[in-house]
Protein backbone atom coordinates (compact mmCIF):
# COMPACT_ATOMS: atom_id res chain seq x y z
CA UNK A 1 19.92 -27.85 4.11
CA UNK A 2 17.83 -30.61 2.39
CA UNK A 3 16.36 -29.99 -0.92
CA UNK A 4 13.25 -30.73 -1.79
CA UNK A 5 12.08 -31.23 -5.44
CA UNK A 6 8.48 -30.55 -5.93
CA UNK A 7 8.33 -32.72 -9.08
CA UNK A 8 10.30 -35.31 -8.02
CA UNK A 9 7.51 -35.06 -5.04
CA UNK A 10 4.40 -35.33 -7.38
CA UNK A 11 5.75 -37.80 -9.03
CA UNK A 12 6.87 -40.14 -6.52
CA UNK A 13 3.84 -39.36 -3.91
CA UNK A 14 1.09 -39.14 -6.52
CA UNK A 15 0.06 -35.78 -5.14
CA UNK A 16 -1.69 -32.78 -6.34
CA UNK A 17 0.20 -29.64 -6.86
CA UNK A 18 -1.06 -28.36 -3.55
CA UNK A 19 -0.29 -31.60 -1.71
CA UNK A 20 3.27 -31.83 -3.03
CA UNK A 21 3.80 -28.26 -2.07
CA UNK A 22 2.34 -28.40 1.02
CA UNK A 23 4.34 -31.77 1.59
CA UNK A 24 7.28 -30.31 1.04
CA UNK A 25 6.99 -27.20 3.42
CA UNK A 26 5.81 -30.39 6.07
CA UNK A 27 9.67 -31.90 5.55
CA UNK A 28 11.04 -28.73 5.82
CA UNK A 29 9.11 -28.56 9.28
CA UNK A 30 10.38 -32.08 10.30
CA UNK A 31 13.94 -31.20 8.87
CA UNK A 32 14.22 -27.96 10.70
CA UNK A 33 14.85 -26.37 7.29
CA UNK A 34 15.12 -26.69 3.80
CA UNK A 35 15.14 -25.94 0.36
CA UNK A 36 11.62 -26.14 -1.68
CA UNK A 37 12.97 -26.40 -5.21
CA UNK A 38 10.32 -25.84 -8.07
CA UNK A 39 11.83 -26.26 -11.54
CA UNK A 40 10.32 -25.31 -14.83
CA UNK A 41 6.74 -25.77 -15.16
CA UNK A 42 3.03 -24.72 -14.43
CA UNK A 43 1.81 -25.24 -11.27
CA UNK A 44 -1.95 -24.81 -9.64
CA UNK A 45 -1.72 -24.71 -5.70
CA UNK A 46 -3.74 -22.74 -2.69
CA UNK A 47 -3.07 -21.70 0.98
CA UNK A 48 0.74 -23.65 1.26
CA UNK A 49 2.18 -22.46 4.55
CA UNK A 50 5.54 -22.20 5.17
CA UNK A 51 8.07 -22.63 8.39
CA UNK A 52 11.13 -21.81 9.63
CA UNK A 53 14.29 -21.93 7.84
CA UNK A 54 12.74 -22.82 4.13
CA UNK A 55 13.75 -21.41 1.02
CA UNK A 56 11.43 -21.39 -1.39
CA UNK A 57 13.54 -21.38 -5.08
CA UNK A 58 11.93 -21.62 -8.22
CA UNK A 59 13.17 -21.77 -11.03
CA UNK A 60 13.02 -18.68 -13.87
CA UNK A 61 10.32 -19.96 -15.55
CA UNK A 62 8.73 -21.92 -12.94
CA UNK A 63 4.80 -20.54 -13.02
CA UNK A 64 2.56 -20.73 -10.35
CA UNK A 65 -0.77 -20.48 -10.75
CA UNK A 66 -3.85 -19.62 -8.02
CA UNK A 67 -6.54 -22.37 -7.53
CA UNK A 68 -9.25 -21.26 -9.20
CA UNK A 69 -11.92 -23.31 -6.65
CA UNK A 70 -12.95 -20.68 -3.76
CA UNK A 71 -13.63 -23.71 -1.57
CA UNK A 72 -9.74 -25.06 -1.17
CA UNK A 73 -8.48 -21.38 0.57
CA UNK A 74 -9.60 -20.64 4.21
CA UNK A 75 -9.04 -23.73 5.84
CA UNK A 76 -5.48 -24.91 6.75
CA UNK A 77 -4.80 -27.95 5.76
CA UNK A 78 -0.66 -28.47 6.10
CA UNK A 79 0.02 -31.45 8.77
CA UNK A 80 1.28 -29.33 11.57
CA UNK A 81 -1.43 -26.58 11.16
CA UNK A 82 -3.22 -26.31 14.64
CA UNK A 83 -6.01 -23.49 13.71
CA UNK A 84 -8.48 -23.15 11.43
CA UNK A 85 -9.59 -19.29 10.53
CA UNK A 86 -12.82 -18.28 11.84
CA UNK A 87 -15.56 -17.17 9.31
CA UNK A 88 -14.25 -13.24 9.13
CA UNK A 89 -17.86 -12.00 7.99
CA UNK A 90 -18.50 -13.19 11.49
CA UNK A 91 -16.55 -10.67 12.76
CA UNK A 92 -18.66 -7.63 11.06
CA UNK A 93 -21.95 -9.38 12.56
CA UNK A 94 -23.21 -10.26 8.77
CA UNK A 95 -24.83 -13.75 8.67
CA UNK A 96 -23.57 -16.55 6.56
CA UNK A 97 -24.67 -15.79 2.70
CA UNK A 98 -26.32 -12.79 3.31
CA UNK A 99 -25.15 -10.12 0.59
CA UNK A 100 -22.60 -7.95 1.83
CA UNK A 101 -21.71 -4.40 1.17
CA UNK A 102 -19.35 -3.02 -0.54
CA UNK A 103 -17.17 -0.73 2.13
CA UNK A 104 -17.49 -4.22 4.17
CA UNK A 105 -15.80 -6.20 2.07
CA UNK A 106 -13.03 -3.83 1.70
CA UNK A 107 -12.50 -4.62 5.07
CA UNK A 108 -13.06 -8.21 5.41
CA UNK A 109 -9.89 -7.97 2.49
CA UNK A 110 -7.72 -7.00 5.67
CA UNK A 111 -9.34 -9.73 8.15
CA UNK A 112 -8.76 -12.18 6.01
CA UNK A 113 -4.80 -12.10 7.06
CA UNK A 114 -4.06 -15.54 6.71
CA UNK A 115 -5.03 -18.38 4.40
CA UNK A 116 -6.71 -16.78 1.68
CA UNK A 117 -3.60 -16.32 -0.45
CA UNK A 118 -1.04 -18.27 -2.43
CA UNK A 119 2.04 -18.78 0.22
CA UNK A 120 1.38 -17.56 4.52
CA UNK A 121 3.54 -17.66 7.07
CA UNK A 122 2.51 -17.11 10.80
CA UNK A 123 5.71 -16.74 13.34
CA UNK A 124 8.05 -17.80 10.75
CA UNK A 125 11.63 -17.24 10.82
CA UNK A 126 14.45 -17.30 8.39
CA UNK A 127 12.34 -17.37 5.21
CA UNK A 128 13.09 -16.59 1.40
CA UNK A 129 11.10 -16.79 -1.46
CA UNK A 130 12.80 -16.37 -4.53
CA UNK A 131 12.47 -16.81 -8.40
CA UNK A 132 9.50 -17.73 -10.39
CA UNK A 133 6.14 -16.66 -11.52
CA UNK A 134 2.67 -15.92 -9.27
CA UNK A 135 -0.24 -15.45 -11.12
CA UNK A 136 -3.52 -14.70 -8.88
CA UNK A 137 -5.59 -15.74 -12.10
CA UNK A 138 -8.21 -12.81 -10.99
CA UNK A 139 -10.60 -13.51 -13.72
CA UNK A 140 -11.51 -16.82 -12.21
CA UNK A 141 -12.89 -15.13 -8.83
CA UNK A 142 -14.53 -11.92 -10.81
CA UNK A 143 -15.06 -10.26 -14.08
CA UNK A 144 -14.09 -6.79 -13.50
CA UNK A 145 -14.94 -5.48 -16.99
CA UNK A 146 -18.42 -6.69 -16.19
CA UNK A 147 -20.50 -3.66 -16.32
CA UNK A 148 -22.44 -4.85 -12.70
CA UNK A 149 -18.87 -5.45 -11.52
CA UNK A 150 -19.48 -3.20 -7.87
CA UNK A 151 -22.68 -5.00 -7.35
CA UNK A 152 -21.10 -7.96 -7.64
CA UNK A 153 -18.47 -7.56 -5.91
CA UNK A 154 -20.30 -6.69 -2.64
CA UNK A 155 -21.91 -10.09 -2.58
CA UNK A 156 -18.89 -12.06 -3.94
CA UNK A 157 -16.14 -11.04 -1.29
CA UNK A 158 -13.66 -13.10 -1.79
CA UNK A 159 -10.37 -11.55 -3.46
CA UNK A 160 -7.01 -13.81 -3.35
CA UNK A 161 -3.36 -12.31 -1.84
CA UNK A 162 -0.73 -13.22 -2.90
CA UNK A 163 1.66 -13.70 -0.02
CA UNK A 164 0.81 -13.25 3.75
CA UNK A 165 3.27 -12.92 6.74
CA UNK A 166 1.92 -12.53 10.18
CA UNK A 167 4.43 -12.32 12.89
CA UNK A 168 7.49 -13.13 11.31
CA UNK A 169 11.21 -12.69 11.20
CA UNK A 170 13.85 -12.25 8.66
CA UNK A 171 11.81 -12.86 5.63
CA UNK A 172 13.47 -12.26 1.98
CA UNK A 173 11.71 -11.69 -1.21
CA UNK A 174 14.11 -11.78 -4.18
CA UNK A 175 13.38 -11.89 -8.18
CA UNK A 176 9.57 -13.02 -7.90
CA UNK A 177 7.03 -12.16 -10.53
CA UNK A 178 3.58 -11.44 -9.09
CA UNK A 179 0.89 -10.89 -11.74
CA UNK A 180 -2.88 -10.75 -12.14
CA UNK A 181 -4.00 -10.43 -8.78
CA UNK A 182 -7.60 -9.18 -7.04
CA UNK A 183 -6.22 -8.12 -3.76
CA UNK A 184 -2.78 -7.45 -1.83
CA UNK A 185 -0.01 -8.98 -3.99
CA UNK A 186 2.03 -8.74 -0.67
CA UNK A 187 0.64 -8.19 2.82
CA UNK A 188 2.67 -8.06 5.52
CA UNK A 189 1.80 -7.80 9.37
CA UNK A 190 3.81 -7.36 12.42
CA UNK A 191 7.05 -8.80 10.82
CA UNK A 192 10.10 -7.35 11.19
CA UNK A 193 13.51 -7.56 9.12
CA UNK A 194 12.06 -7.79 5.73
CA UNK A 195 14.36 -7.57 2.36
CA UNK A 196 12.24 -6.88 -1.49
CA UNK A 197 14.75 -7.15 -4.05
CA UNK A 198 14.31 -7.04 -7.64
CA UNK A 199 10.28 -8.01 -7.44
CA UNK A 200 8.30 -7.31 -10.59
CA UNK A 201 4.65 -6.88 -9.46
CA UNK A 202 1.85 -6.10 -12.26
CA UNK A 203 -2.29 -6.06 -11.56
CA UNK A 204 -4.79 -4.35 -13.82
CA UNK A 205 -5.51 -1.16 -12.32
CA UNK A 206 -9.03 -2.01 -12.35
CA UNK A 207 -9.30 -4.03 -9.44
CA UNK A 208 -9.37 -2.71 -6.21
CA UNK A 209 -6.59 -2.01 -3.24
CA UNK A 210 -4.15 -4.31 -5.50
CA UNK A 211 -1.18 -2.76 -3.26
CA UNK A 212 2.21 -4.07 -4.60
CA UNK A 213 3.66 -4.38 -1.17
CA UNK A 214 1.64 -3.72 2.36
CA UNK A 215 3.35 -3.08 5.19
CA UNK A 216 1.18 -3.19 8.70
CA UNK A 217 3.08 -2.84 11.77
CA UNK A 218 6.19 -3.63 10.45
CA UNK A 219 9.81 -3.20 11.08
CA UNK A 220 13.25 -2.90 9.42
CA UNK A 221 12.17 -3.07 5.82
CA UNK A 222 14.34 -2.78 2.90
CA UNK A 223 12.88 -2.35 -0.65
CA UNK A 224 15.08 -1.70 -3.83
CA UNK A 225 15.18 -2.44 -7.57
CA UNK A 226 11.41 -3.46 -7.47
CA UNK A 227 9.03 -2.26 -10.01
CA UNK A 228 5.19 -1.96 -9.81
CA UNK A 229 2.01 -1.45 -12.03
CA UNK A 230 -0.56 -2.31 -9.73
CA UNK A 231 -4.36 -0.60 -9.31
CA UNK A 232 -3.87 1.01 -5.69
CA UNK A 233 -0.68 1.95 -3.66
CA UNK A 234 2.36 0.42 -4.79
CA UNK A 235 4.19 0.74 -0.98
CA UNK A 236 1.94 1.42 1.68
CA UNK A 237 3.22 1.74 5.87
CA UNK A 238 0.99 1.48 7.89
CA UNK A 239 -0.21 0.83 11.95
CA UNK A 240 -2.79 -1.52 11.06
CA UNK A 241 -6.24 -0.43 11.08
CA UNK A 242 -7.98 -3.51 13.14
CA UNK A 243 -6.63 -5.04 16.30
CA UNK A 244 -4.89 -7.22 17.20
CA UNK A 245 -3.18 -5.75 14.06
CA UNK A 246 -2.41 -2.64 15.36
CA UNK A 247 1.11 -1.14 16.13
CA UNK A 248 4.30 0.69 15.05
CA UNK A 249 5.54 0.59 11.48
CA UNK A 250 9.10 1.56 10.07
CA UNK A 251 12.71 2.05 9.99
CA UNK A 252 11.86 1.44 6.38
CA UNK A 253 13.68 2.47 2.93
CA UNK A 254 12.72 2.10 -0.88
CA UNK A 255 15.03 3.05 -3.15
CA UNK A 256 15.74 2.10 -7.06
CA UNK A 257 12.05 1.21 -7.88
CA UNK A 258 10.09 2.04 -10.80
CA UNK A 259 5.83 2.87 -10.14
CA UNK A 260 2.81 2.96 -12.31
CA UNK A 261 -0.20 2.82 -10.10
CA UNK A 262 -3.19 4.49 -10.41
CA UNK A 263 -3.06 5.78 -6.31
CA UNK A 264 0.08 6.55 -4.97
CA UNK A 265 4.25 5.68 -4.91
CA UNK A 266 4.06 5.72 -1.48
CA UNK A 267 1.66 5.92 1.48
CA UNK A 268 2.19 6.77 5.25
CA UNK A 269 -1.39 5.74 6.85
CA UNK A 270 -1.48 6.17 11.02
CA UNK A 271 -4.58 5.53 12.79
CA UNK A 272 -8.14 3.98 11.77
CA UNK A 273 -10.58 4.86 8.59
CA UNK A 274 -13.31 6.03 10.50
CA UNK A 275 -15.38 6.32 8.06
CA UNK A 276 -15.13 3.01 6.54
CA UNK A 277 -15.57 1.63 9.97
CA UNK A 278 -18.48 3.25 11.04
CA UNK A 279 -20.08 2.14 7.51
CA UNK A 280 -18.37 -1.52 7.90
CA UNK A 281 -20.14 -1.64 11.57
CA UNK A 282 -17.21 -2.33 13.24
CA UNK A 283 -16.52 -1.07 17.02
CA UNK A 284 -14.38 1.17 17.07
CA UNK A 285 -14.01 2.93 21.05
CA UNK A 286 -11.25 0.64 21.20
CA UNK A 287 -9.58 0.99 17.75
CA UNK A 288 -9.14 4.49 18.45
CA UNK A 289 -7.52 4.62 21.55
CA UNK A 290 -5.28 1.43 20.54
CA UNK A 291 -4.68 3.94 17.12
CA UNK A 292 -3.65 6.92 19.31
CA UNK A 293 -0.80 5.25 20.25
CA UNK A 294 0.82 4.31 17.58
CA UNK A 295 3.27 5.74 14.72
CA UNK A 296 4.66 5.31 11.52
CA UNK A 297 8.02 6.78 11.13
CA UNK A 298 11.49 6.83 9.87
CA UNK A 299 11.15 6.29 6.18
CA UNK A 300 13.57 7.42 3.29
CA UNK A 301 12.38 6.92 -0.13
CA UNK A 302 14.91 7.81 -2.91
CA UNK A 303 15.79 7.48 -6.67
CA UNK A 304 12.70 6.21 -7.50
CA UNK A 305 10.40 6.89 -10.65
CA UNK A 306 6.58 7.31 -11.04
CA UNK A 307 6.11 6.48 -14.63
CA UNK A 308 2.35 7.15 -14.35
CA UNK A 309 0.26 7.12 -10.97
CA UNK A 310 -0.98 9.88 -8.84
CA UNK A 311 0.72 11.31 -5.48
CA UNK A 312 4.37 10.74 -5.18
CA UNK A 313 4.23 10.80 -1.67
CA UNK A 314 0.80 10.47 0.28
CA UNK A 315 0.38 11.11 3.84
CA UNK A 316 -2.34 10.59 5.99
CA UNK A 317 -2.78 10.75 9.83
CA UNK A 318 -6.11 9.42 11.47
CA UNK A 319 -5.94 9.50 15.64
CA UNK A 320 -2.10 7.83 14.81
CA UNK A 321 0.89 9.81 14.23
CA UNK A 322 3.10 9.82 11.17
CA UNK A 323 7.24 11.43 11.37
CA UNK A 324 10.83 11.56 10.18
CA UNK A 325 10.06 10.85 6.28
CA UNK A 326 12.15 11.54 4.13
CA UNK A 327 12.21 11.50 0.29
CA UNK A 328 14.56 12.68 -2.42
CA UNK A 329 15.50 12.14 -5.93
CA UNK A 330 11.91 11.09 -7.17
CA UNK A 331 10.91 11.89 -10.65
CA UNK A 332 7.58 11.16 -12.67
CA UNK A 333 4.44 12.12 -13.91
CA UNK A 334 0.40 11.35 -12.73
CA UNK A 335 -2.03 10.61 -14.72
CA UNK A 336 -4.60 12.11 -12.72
CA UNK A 337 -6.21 15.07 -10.74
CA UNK A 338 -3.76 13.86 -7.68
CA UNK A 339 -0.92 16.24 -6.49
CA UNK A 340 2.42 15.10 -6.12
CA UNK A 341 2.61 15.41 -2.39
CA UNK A 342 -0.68 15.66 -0.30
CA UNK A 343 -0.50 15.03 3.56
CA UNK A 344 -2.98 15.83 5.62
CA UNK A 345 -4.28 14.63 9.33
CA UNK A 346 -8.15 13.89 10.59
CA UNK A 347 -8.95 14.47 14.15
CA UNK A 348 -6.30 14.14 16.82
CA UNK A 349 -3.58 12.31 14.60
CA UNK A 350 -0.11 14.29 14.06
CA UNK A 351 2.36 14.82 10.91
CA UNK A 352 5.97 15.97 12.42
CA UNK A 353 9.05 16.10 10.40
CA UNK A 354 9.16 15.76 6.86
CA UNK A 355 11.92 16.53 4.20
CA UNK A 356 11.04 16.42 0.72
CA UNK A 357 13.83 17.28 -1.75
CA UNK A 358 14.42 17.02 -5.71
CA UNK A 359 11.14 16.59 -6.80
CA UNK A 360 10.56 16.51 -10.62
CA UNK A 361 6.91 16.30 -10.94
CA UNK A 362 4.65 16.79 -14.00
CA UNK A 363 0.60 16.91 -13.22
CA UNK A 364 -2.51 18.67 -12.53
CA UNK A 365 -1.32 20.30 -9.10
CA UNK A 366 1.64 20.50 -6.71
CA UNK A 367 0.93 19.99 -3.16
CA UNK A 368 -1.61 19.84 -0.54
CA UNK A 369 -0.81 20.63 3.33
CA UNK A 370 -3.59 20.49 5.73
CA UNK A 371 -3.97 19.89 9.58
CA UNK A 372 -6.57 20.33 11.58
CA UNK A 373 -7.40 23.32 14.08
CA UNK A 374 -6.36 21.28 17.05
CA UNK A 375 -3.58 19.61 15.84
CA UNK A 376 -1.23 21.10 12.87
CA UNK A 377 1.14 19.78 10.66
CA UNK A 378 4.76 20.51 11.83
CA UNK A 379 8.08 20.69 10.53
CA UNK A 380 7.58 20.27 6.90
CA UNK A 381 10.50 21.35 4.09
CA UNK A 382 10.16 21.13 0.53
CA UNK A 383 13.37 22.03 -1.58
CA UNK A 384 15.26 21.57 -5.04
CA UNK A 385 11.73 20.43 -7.11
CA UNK A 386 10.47 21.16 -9.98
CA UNK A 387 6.30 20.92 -10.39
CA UNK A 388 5.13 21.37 -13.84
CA UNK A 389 1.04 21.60 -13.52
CA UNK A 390 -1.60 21.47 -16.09
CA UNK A 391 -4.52 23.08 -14.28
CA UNK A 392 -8.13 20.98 -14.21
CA UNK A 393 -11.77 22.34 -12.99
CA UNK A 394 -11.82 20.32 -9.72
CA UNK A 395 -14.48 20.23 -6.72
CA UNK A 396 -12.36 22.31 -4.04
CA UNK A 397 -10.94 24.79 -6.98
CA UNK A 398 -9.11 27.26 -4.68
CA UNK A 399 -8.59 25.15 -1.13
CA UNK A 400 -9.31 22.16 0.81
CA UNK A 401 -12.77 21.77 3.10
CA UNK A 402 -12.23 22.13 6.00
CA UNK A 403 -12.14 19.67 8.19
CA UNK A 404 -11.58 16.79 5.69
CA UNK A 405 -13.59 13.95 6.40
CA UNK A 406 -12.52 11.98 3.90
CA UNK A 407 -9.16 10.38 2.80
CA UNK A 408 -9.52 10.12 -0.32
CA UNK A 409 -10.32 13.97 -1.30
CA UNK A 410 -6.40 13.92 -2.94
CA UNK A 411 -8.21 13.88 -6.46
CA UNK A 412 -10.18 17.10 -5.95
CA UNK A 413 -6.90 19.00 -4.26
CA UNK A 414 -6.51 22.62 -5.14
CA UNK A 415 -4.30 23.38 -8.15
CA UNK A 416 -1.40 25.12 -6.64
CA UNK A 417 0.73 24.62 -3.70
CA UNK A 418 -2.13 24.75 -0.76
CA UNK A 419 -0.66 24.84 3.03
CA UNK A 420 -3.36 24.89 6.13
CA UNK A 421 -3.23 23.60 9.81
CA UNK A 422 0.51 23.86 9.62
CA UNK A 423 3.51 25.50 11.40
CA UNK A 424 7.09 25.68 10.49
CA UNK A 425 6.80 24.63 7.10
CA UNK A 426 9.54 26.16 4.76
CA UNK A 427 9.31 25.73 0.59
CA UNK A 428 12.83 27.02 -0.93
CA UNK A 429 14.70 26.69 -4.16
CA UNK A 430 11.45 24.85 -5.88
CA UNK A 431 10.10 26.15 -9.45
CA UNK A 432 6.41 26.10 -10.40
CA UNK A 433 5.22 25.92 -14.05
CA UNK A 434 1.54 26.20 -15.48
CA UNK A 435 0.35 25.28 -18.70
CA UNK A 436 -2.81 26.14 -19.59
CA UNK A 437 -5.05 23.87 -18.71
CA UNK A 438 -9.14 23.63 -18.11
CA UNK A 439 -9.40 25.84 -15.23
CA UNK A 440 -10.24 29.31 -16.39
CA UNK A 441 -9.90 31.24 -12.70
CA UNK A 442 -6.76 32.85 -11.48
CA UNK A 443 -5.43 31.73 -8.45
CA UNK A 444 -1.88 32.21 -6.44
CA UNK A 445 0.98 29.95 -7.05
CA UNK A 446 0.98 29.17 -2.86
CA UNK A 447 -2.11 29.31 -0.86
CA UNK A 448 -1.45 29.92 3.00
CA UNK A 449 -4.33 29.92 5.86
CA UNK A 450 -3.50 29.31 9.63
CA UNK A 451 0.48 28.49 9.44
CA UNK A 452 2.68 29.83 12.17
CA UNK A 453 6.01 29.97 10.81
CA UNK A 454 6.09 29.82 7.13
CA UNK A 455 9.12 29.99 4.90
CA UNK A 456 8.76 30.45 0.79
CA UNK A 457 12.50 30.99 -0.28
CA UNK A 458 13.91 31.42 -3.87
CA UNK A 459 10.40 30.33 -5.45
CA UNK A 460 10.37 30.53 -9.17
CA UNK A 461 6.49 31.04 -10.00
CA UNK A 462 3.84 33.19 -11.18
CA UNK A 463 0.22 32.25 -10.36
CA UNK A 464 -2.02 30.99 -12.30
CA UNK A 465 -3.28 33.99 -14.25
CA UNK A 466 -2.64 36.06 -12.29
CA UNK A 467 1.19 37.13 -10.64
CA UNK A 468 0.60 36.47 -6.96
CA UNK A 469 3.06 34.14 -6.05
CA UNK A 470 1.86 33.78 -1.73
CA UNK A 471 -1.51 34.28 -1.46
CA UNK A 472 -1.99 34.53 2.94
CA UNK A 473 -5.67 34.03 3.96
């Protein structure tokens, strides 16, 4: 393959960083293939696309820096670019500098799939990116220690990814550094064959759905010896919550990573956020059939740590279906009110098979379990863990409402082990531990309500002042 050296490239072509990079991915086009080679040195570039067969190698201490000028993402620019992205506020109906809300701009973050990020590639093949430095410079595009920051930010929508792959095959992702990002560090749609090795991906946990790696109806995904400190999931799966985005997302494993985060290790989402699109004003007759259809499944996550976060595994089913996850060998600690495993299903969505096994958790609470009355959670063990729980006064003390309406309740879950909605769910061999904490009520170490075929084996627990261990309601 031809190499390709982007200084060499500025030098010789008298181009800006963005030209020379952009340049480059154009020879790799014309070349069918080739190596991109960045050595040592800062570099300031926006929306570079890349093709087929490129490898994209910088060097160790190669940085590259985001464009801090709005105006130069959203447009494609690279010579054999044939699209340009439509307005996305257009989409949501909101007219062209009119303020806009901040739910909607959540979700324009997802329309926004393409150009409005550091490196894209759409129907690519045979890509790596490997070595080097990203830094999303998020200060430039907001201040989020100003004190006005959420007003703000729903009239200034604009938050920068990182990477974007839509459609793609065979993409590798090996020793980058992704810092200081706004948005998705990596966002990935409708690939398949995907390899994360050794990434290092750090945000402050102040801004906003900063996901280390975003997976939306994906396929064959490997991701190992990666570490995270990000503001919001570090590995999310999901069906994709907006067509044409929508489909199935799996055959996935993470193993070897270290987490800090202040959301969750991992999260399993299947279906569509209602809520936010009913508030967004998005259609959504269609969304939700499309969502019925479609499932995230077959994931193994193992030997990973959660140095400080929330849930260790989150699981969430909204009209999609979630099954065969599995996840073992996980140790760590949150830093918040979340419990280390919380699944639980709106509406007509499902949650079928899932093993959890050598948990060592230290937190406010254990787990949360909840279904709905027309469609339970099913087949659900928990074995060989550990869950050492600091009670705190929360909202929903002793259990869940019922239905949940609303994803993000995990922070107000019940203290103990709480299991609703479900049927044959079996806990065995797992020890729970209470220090005293703020909460001053007793309650029992396992809460059960409406769960045909429950199995508590060789628990090691007292409640919570009190020595119920099963409390059935």
């Amino acid at each position: 393959m031809k190499k390709f050296d982007i200084s060499e490239i500025v030098k010789n072509e008298n181009l800006s960083d963005t030209e020379a990079f952009r340049y480059a991915a154009d020879l790799c086009y014309e070349n069918c293939g080739g190596v991109i080679y960045v050595p040592k040195g800062k570099y300031t570039i926006a929306s570079v696309r890349l093709y087929s067969n490129t490898h994209l190698l910088m060097d160790a201490e190669a940085e590259i820096y985001a464009d801090p000028n709005e105006e130069s993402y959203g447009v494609l620019r690279g010579k054999y670019d044939t699209y340009h992205t439509r307005d996305s506020a257009e989409l949501l109906g909101i007219p062209k500098g009119e303020p806009v809300g901040y739910i909607q701009s959540l979700i324009l973050c997802n329309l926004r799939r393409r150009t409005d990020c550091i490196f894209y590639m759409d129907g690519a093949e045979n890509v790596t990116i490997e070595g080097g430095v990203l830094d999303g410079r998020y200060r430039y595009f907001f201040d989020i220690a100003d004190e006005n920051q959420k007003e703000r930010f729903g009239v200034h929508v604009f938050r920068l990814q990182m990477i974007v792959a839509f459609g793609c095959r065979k993409l590798t992702f090996k020793n980058i550094r992704i810092r200081n990002n706004s948005c998705f560090n990596m966002r990935i749609l409708q690939s398949e064959d995907i390899r994360c090795c050794g990434v290092e991906i750090t945000a402050d946990k102040r801004c906003l759905n900063t996901d280390g790696m975003n997976f939306a109806s994906s396929r064959n995904i490997l991701v190992e010896n990666c570490s995270f400190d990000v503001g919001d999931d570090c590995i999310a799966f999901s069906t994709g919550e907006v067509e044409p985005l929508c489909g199935d997302c799996g055959d996935a494993i993470v193993r070897n990573c270290i987490c800090k985060t202040n959301t969750d290790l991992i999260r399993a989402f299947a279906g569509v956020e209602i809520d936010v699109g009913v508030i967004a004003g998005l259609k959504l007759d269609s969304q939700i059939e499309n969502a019925k259809k479609q499932t995230v499944r077959n994931i193994l996550v193992e030997n990973c740590t959660l140095a400080s976060g929330g849930c260790m595994v989150n699981i969430i089913g909204s009209f999609g279906n979630v099954e065969n996850i599995r996840v073992r060998n996980i140790k760590g600690k949150a830093e918040n009110s979340h419990p280390a495993i919380f699944f639980i299903t709106q509406r007509e969505a499902k949650i079928r098979n899932v093993a959890v096994e050598n948990i060592d958790f230290c937190g406010t609470c254990a787990v949360s379990i909840q279904g709905t009355s027309r469609e339970s959670v099913k087949n659900i063990t928990i074995s060989d863990s550990t869950f050492t729980c600091t009670p705190v006064k929360k909202k929903y003390y002793h259990e869940l409402p019922d239905p949940i309406t609303e994803y993000w309740i995990a922070g107000e879950a019940p203290n103990n082990i709480f299991v609703r909605h479900a049927s044959d769910v079996k806990i065995e061999n797992c020890r729970i531990k209470w220090h005293r904490g703020e909460a001053n009520e007793p309650f029992p170490a396992i809460t059960v309500s409406d769960v045909d075929g429950f199995r508590a084996e060789n628990i090691d627990a007292d409640g919570y002042l009190c020595d119920k261990v099963i409390e059935y309601k």
